[in-house]
C-alpha atoms as a PDB file:
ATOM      1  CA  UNK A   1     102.649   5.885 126.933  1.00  0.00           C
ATOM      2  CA  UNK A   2     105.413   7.984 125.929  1.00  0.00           C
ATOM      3  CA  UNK A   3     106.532  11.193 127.788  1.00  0.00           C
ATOM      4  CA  UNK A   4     105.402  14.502 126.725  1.00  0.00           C
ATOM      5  CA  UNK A   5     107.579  16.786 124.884  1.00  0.00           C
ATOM      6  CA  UNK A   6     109.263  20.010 125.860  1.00  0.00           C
ATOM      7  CA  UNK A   7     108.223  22.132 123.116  1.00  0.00           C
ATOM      8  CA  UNK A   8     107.619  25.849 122.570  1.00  0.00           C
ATOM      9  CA  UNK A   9     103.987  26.963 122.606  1.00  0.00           C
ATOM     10  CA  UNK A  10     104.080  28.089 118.921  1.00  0.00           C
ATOM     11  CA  UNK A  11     104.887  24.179 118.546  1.00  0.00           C
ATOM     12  CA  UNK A  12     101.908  23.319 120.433  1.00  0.00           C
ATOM     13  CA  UNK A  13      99.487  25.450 118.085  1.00  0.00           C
ATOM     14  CA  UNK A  14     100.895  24.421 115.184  1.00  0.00           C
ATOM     15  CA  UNK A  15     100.258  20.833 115.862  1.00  0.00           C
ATOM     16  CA  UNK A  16      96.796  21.766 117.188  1.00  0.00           C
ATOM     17  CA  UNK A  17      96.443  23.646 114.009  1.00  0.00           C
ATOM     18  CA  UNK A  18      97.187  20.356 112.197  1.00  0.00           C
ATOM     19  CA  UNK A  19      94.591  18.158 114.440  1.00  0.00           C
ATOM     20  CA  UNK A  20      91.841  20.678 113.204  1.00  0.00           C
ATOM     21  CA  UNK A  21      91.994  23.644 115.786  1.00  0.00           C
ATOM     22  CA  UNK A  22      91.704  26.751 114.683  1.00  0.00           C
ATOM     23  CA  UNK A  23      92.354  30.319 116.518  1.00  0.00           C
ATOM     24  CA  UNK A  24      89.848  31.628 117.803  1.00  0.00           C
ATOM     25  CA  UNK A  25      91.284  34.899 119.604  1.00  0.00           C
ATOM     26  CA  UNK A  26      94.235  35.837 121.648  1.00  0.00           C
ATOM     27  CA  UNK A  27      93.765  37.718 124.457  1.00  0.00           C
ATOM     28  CA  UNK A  28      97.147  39.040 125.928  1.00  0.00           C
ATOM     29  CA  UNK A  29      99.530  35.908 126.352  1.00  0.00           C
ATOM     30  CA  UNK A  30      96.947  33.346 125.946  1.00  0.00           C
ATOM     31  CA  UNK A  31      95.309  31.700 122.531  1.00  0.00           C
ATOM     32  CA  UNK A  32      92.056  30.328 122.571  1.00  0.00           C
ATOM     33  CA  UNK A  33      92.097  27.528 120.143  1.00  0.00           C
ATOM     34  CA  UNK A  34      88.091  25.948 118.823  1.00  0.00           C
ATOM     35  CA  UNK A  35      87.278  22.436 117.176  1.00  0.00           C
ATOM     36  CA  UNK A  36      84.123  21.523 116.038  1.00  0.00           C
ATOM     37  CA  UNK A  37      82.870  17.552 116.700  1.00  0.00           C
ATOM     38  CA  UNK A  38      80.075  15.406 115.908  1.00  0.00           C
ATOM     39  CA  UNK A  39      79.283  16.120 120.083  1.00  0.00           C
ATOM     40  CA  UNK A  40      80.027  19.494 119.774  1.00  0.00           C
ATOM     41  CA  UNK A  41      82.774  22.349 120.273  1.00  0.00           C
ATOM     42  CA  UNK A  42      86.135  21.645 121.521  1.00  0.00           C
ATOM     43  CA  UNK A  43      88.066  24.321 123.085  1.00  0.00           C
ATOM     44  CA  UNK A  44      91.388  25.032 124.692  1.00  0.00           C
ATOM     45  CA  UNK A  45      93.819  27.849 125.576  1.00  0.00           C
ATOM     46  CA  UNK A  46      97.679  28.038 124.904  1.00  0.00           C
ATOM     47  CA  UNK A  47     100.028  30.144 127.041  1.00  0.00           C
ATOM     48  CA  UNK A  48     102.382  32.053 125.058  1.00  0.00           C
ATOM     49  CA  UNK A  49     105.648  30.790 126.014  1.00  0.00           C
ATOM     50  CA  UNK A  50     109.021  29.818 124.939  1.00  0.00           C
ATOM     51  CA  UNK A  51     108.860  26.481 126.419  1.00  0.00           C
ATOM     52  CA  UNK A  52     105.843  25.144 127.985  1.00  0.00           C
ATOM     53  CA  UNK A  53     105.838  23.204 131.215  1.00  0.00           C
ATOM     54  CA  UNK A  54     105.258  19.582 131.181  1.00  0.00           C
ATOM     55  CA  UNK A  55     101.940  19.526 133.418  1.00  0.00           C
ATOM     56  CA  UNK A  56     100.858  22.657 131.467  1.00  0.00           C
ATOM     57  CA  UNK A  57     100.765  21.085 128.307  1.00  0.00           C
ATOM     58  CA  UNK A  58      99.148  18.191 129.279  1.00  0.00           C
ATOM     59  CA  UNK A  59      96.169  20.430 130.718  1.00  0.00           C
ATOM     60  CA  UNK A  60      96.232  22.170 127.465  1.00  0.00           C
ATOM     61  CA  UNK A  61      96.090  17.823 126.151  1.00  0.00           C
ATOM     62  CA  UNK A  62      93.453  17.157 128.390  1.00  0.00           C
ATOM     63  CA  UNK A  63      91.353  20.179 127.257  1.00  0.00           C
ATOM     64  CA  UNK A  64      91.741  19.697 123.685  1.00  0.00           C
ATOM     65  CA  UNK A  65      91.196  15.824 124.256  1.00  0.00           C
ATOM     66  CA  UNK A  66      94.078  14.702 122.138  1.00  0.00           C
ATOM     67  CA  UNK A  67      96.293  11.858 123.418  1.00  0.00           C
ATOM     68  CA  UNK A  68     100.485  12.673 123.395  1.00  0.00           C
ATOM     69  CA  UNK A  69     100.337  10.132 120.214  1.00  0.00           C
ATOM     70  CA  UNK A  70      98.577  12.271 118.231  1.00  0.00           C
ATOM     71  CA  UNK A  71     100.182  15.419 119.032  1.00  0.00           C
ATOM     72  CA  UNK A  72     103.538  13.740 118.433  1.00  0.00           C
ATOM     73  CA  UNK A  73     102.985  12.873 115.212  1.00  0.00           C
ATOM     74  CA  UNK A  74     101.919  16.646 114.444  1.00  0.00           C
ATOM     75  CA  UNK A  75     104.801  18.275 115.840  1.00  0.00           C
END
């Protein structure tokens, strides 16, 4: 498994953005990001930051149930 990235959060929502997220709403520093599935909605919220914290993005992973593969290959 390879380590997560230090990336920016406008990084992270573009690469969400590519995996089929789309924003919902932003409400102050945070973006609520949507997916719809075969099981159902998918949800997950960004924090607006310059560089997001490595156990903070993989929260935001583990919400949006994408593995660090996948949102590599976005980036």
């Amino acid at each position: 498994m390879p380590k997560l990235p230090r990336i920016s959060s406008r990084e992270a929502i573009r690469a969400l953005e590519r995996l089929g997220f789309e924003q919902v709403r932003q409400i102050g520093s945070h973006v609520v990001m949507k997916r719809e599935t075969e099981e159902g909605e998918i949800g997950c919220v960004v924090p607006v930051h310059r560089e997001l914290k490595v156990g903070t993005l993989s929260g935001i992973l583990k919400q949006a149930q994408v593995t660090i593969e996948e949102l590599i290959e976005n980036l």
